[in-house]
N, C-alpha and C. Protein backbone atom coordinates (compact mmCIF):
# COMPACT_ATOMS: atom_id res chain seq x y z
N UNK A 1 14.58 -16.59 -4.60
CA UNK A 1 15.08 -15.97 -3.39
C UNK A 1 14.21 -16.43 -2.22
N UNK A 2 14.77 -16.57 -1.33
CA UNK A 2 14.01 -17.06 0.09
C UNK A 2 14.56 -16.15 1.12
N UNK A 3 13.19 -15.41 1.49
CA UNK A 3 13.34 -14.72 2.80
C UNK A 3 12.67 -14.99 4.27
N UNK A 4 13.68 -15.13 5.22
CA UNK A 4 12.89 -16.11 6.72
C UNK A 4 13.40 -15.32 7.71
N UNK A 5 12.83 -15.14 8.81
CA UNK A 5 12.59 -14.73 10.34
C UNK A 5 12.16 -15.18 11.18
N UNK A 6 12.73 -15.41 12.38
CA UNK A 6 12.31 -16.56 13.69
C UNK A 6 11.34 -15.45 14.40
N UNK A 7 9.94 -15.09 14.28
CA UNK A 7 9.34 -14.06 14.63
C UNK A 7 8.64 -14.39 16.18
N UNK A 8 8.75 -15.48 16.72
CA UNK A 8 7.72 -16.39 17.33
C UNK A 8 8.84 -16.33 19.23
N UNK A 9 9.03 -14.94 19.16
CA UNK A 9 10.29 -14.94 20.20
C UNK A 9 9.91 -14.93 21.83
N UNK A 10 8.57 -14.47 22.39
CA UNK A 10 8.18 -14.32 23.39
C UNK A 10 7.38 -14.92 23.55
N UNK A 11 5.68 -15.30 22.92
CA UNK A 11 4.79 -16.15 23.07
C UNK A 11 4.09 -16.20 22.25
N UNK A 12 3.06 -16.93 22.02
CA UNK A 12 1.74 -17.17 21.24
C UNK A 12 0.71 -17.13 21.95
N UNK A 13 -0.37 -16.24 21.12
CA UNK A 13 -1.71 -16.18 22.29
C UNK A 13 -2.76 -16.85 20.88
N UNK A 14 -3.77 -17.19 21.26
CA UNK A 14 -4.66 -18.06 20.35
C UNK A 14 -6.28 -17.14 20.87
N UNK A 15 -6.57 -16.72 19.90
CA UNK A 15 -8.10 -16.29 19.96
C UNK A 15 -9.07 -17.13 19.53
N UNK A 16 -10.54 -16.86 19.82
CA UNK A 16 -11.77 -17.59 18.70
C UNK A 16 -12.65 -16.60 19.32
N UNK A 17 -13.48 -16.25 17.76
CA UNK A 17 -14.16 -15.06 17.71
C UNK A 17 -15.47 -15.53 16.27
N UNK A 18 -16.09 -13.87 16.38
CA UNK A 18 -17.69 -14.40 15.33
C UNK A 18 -17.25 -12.74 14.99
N UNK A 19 -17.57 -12.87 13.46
CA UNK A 19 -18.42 -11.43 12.91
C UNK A 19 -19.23 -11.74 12.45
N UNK A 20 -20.52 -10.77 12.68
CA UNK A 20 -21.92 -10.72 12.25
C UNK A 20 -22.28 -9.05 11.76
N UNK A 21 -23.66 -9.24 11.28
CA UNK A 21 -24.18 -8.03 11.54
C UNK A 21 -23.30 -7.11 10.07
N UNK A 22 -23.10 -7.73 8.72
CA UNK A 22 -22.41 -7.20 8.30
C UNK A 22 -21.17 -6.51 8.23
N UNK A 23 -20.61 -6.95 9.26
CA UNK A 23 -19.05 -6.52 9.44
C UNK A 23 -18.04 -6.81 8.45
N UNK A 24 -17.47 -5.84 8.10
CA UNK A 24 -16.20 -5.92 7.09
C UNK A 24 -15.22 -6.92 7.58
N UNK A 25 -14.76 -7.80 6.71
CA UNK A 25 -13.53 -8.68 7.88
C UNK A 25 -12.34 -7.94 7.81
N UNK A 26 -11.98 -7.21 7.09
CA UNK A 26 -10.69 -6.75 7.02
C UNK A 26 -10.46 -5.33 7.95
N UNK A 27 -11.47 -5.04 7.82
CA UNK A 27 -11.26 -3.57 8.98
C UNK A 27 -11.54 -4.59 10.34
N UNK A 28 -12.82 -5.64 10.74
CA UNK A 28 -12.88 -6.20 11.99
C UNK A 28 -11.47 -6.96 12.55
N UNK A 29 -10.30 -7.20 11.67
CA UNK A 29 -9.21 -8.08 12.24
C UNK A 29 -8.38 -6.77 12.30
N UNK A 30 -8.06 -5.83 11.86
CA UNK A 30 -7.52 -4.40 12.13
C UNK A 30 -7.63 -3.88 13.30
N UNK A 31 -9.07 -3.65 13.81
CA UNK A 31 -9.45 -2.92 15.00
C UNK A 31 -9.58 -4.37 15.85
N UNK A 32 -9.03 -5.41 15.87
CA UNK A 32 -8.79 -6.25 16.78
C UNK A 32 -6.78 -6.23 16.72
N UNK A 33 -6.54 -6.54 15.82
CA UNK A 33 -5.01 -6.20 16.02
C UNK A 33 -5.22 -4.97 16.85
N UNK A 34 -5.44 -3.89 16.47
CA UNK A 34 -5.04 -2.36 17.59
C UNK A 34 -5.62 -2.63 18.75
N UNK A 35 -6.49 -3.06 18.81
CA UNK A 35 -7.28 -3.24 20.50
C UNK A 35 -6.38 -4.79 21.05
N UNK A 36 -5.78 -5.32 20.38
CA UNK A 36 -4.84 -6.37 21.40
C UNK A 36 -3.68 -6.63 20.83
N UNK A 37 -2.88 -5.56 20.35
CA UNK A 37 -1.79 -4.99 20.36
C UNK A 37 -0.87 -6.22 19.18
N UNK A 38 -1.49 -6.62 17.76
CA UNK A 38 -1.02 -7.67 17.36
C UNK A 38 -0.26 -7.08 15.93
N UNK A 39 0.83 -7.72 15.65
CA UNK A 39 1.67 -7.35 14.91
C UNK A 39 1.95 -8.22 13.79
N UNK A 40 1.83 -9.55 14.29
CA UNK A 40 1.85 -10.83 13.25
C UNK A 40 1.00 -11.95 13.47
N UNK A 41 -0.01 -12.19 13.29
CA UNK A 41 -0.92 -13.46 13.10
C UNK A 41 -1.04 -14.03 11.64
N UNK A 42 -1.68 -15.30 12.32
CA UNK A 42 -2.55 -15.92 11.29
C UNK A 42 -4.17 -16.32 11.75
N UNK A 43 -4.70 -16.55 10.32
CA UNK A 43 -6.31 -17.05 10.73
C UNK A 43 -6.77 -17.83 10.11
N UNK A 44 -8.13 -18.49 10.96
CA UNK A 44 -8.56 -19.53 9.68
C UNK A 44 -10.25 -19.05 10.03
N UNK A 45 -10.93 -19.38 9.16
CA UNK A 45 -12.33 -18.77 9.55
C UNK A 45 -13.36 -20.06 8.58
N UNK A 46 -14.70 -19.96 9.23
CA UNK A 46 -15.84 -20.20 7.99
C UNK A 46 -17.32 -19.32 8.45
N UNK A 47 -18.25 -19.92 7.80
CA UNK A 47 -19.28 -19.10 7.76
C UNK A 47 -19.44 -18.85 6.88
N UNK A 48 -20.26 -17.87 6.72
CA UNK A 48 -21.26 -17.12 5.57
C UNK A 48 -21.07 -15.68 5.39
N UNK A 49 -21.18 -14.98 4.16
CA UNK A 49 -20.49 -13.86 3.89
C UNK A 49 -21.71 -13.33 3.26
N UNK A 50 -22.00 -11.93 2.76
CA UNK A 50 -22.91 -11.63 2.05
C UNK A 50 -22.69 -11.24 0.87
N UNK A 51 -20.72 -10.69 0.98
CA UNK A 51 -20.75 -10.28 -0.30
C UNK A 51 -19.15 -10.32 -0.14
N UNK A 52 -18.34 -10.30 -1.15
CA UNK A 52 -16.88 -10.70 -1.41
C UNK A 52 -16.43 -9.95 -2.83
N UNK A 53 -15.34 -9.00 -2.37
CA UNK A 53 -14.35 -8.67 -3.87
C UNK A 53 -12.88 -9.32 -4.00
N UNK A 54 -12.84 -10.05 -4.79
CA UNK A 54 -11.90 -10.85 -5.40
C UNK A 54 -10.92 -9.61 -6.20
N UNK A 55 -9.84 -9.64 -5.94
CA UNK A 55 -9.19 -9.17 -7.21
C UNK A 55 -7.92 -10.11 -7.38
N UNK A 56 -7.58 -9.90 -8.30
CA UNK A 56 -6.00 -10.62 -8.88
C UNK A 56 -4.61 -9.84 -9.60
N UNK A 57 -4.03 -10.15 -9.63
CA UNK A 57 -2.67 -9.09 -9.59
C UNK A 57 -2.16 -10.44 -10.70
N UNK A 58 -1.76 -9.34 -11.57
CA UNK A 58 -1.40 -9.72 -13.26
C UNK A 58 0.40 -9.90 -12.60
N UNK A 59 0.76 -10.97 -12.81
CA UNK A 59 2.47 -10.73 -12.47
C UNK A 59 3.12 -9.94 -14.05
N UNK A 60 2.48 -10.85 -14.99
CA UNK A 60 3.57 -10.04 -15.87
C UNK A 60 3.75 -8.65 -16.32
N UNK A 61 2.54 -7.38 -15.91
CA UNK A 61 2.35 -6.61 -16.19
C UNK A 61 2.52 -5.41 -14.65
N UNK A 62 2.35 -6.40 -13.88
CA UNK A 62 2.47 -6.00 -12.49
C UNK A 62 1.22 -4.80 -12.05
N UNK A 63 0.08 -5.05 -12.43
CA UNK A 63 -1.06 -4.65 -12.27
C UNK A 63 -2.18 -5.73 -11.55
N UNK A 64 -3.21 -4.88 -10.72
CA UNK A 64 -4.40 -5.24 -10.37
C UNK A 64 -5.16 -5.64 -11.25
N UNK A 65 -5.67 -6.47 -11.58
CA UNK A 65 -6.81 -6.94 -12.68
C UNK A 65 -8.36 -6.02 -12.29
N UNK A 66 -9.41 -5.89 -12.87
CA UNK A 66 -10.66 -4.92 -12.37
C UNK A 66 -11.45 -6.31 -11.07
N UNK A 67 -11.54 -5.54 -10.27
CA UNK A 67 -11.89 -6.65 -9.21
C UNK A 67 -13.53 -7.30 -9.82
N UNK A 68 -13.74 -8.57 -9.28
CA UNK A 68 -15.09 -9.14 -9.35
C UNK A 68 -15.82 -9.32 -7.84
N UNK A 69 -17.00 -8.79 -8.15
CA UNK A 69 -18.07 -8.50 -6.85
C UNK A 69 -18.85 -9.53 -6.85
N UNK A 70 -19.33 -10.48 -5.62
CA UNK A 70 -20.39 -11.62 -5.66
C UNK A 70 -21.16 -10.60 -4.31
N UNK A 71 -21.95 -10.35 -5.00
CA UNK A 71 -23.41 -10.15 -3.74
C UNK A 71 -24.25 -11.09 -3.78
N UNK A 72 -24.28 -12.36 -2.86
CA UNK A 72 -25.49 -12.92 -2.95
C UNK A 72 -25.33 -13.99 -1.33
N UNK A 73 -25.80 -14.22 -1.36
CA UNK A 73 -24.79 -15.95 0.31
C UNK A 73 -23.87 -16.41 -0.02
N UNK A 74 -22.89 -16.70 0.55
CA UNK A 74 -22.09 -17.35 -0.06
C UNK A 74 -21.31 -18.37 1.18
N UNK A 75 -21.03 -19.51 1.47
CA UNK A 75 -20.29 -20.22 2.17
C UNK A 75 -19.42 -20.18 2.47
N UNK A 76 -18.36 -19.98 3.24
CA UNK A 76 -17.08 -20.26 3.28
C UNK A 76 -16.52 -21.59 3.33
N UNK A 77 -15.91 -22.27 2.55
CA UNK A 77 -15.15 -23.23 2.76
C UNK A 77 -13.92 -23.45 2.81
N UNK A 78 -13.41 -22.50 3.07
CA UNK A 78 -11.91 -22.69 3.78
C UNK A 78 -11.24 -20.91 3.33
N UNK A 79 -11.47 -20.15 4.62
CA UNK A 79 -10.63 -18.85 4.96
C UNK A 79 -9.43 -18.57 5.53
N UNK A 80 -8.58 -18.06 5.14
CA UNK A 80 -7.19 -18.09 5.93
C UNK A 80 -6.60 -16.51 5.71
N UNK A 81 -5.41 -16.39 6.43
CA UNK A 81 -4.85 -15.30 6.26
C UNK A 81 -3.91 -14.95 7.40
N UNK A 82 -3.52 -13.50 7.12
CA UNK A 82 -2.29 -13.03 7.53
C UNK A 82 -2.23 -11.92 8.14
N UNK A 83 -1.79 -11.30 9.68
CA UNK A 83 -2.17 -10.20 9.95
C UNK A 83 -0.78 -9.82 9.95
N UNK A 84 -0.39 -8.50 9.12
CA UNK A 84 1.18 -7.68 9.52
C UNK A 84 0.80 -6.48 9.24
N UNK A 85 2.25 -5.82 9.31
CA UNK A 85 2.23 -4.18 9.89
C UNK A 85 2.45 -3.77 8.16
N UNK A 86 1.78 -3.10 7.85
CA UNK A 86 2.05 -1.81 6.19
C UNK A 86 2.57 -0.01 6.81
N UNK A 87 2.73 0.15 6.63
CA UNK A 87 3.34 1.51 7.43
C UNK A 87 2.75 1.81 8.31
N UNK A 88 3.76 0.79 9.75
CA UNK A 88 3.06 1.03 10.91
C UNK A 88 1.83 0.82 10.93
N UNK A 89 0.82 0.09 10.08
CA UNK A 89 -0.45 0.38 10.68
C UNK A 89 -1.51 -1.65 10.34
N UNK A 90 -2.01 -2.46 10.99
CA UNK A 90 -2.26 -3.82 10.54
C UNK A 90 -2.91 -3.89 9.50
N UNK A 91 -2.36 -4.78 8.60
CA UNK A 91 -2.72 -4.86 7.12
C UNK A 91 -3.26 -6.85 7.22
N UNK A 92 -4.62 -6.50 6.82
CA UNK A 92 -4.96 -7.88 6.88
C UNK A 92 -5.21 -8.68 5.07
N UNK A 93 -4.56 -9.61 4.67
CA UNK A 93 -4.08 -10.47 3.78
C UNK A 93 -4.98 -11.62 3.80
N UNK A 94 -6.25 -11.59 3.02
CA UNK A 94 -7.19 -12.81 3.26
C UNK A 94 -7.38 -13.28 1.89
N UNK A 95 -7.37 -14.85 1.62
CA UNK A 95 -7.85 -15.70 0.40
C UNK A 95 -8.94 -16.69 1.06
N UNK A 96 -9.84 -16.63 -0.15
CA UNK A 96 -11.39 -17.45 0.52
C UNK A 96 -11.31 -18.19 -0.51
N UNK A 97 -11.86 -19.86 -0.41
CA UNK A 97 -12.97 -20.37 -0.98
C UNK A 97 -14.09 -20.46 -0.85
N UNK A 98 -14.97 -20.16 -1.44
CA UNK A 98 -16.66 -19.67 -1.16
C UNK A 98 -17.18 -21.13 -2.29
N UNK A 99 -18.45 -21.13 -1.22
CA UNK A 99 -19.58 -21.75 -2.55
C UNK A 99 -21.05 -20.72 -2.37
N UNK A 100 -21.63 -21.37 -3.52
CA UNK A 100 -23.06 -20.63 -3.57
C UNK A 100 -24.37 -21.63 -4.37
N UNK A 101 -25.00 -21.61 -4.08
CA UNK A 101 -26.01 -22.60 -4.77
C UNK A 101 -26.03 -21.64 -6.43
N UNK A 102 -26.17 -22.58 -7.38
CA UNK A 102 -26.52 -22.24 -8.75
C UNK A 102 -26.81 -23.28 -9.69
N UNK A 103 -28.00 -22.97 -10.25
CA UNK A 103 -28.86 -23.92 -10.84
C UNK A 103 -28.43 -24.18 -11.96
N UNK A 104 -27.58 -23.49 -12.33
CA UNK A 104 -26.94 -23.79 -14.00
C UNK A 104 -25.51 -24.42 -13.88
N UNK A 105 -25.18 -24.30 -12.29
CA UNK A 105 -23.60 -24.97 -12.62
C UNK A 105 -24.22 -26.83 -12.19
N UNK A 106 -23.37 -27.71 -12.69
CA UNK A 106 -22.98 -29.33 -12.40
C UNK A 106 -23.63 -29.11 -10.63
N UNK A 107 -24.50 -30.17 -10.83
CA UNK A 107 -25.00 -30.39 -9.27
C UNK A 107 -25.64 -29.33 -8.68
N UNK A 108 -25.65 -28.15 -9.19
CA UNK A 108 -26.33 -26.88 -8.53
C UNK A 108 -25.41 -26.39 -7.63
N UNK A 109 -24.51 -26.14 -7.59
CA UNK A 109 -23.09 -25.07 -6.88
C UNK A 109 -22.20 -25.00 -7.70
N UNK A 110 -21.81 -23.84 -7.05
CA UNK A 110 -20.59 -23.01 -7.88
C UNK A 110 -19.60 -22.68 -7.00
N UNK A 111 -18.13 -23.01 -6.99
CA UNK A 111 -16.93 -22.80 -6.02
C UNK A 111 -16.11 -21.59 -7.05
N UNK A 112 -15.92 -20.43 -6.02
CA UNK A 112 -14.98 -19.34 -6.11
C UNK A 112 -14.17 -19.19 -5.57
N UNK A 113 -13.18 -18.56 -5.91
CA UNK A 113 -11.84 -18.47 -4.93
C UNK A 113 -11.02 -17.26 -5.20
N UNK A 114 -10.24 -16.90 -4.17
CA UNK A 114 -9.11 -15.85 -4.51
C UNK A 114 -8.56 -14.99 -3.24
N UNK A 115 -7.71 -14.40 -3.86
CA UNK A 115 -7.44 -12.93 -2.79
C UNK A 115 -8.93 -12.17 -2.90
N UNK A 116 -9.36 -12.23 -1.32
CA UNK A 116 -10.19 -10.86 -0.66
C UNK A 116 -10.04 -9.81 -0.60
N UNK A 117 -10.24 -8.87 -1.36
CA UNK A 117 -10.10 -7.64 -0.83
C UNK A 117 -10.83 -6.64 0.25
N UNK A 118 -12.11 -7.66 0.03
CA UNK A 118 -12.80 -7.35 0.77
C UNK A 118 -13.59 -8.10 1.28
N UNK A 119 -14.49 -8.84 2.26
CA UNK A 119 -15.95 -9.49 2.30
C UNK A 119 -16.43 -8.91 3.46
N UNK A 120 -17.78 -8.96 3.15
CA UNK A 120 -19.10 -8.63 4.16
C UNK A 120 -19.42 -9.80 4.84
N UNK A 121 -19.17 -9.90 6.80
CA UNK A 121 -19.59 -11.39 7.22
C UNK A 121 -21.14 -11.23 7.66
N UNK A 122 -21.98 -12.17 7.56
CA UNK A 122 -23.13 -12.49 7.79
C UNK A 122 -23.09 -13.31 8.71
N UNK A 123 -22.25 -14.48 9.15
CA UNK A 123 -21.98 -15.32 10.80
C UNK A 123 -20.32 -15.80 10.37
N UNK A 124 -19.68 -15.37 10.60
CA UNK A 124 -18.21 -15.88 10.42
C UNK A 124 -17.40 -16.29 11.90
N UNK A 125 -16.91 -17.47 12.04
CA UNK A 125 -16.60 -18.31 12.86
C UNK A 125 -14.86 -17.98 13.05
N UNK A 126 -14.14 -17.72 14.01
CA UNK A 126 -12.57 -17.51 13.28
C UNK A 126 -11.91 -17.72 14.67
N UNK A 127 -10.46 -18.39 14.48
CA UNK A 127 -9.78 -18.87 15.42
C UNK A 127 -8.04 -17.87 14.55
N UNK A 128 -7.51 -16.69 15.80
CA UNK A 128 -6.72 -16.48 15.44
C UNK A 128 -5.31 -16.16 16.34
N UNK A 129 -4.41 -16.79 15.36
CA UNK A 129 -3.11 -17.11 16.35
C UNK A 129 -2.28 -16.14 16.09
N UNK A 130 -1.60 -15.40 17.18
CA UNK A 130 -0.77 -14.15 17.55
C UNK A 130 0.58 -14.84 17.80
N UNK A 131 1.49 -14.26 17.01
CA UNK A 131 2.66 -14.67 17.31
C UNK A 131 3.66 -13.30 17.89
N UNK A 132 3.40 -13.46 19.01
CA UNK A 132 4.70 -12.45 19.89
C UNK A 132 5.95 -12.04 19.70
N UNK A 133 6.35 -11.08 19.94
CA UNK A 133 7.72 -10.81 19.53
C UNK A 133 7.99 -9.65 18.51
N UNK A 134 8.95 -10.22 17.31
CA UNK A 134 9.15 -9.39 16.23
C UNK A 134 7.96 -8.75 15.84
N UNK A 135 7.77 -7.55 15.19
CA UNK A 135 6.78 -7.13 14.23
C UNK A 135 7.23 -7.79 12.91
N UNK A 136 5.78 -8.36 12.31
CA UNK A 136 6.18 -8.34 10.45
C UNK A 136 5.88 -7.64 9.91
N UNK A 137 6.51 -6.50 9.30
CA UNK A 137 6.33 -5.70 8.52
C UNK A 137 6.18 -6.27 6.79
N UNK A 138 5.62 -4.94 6.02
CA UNK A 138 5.37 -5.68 4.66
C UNK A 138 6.05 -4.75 4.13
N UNK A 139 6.62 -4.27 3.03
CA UNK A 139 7.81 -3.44 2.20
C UNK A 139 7.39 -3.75 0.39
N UNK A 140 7.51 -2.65 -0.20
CA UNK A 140 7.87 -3.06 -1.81
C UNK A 140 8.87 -3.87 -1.76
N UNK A 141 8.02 -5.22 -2.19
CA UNK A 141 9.21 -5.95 -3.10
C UNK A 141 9.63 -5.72 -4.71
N UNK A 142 10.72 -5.43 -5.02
CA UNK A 142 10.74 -4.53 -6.45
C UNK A 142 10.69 -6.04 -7.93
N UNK A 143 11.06 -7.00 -6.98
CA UNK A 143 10.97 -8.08 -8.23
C UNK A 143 9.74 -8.32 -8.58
N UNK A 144 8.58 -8.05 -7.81
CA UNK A 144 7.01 -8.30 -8.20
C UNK A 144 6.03 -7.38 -7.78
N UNK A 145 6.81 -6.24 -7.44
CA UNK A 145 5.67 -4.89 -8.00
C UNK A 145 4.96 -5.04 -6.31
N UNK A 146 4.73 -6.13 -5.27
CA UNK A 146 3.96 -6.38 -4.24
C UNK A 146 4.75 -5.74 -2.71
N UNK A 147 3.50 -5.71 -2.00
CA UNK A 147 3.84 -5.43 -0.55
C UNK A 147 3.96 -6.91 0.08
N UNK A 148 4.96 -7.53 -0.05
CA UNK A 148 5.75 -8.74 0.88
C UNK A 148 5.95 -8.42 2.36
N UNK A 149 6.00 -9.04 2.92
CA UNK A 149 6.51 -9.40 4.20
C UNK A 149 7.93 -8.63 4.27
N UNK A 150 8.97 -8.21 4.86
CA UNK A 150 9.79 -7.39 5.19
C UNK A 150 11.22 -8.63 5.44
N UNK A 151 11.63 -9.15 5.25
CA UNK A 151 12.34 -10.70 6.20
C UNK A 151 13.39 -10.81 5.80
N UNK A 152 14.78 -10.80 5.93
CA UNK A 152 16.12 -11.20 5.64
C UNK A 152 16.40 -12.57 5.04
N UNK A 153 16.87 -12.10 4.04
CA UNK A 153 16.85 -13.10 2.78
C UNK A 153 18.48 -13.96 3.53
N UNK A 154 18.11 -15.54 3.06
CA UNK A 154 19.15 -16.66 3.67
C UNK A 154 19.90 -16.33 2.87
C-alpha cells in the first residue's frame, strides 16, 4: 500500500541550530516545533551524544524489543529524522548511526545504529527543514501495530 500527500503548500523555512549541555534531542526538537509553530519537518544532525536508547519493534509479533542503553561518547555519523503531530502534540522520529572507540572491535571502533528513542547531546550540530502548510499527523496503522504518518492512500 502507498500512502502520499502534497504537504509542502505555503513555504519552507530552513533552520541550523546546536544542543549542548546534555539536552534531550527529542524533547529539544518538540519545544522548538511549539516555540516556531512546526507541524512537519525533517532533520539531519552530527556531533556527539553522551548517551543513546535504541529500541526495535519486532514486526512479526508487533512488539517493542527491551531497549539497549550506550552511556559512554559516542559520534554521530549520520542523524536524521522526522518532526509530526501524535495527538495534536510534535512527535519527534529519530534513527542514528553512532561510533565509539573500542579496543576489542577490528581497528578499535564500533558502529551502532537504530531507532532513537532517546539520546543525550553533548555538542550536536542540526540543520532543520519546515515544511508549511498541511499538518502531518501520525495515526494507528492496524497492518503493523505502528504510529505512521496519517496520508491518503493512491
Amino acid at each position: 500500500m502507498i500512502s502520499l500527500s502534497h504537504i509542502n503548500t505555503q513555504s519552507t523555512r530552513v533552520f541550523m541550530g546546536t544542543l549542548t549541555n546534555g539536552e534531550a534531542i527529542h524533547d529539544a526538537f518538540a519545544q522548538i516545533a511549539f516555540a516556531q509553530n512546526i507541524h512537519a519537518a525533517t532533520f539531519e544532525m552530527l556531533g556527539g551524544l553522551t548517551e543513546v536508547e535504541f529500541t526495535e519493534y519486532d514486526f512479526i509479533n508487533k512488539t517493542r524489543k527491551p531497549p539497549l542503553i550506550f552511556a559512554r561518547p559516542l559520534e554521530i555519523l549520520s542523524g536524521h529524522g522526522t518532526i509530526s503531530r501524535l495527538n495534536n502534540e510534535p512527535h519527534t522520529h529519530t534513527h542514528l548511526t553512532l561510533s565509539f572507540r573500542d579496543e576489542s572491535a577490528p581497528n578499535g571502533i564500533s558502529i551502532i545504529g537504530g531507532h532513537a528513542a532517546r539520546a543525550i547531546a553533548f555538542a550536536v550540530e542540526f540543520t532543520l527543514t519546515v515544511y508549511d502548510g498541511v499538518p502531518v499527523n501520525r495515526a494507528m496503522h492496524e497492518g503493523t501495530g505502528l504510529q505512521l504518518w496519517d496520508l491518503p492512500t493512491l
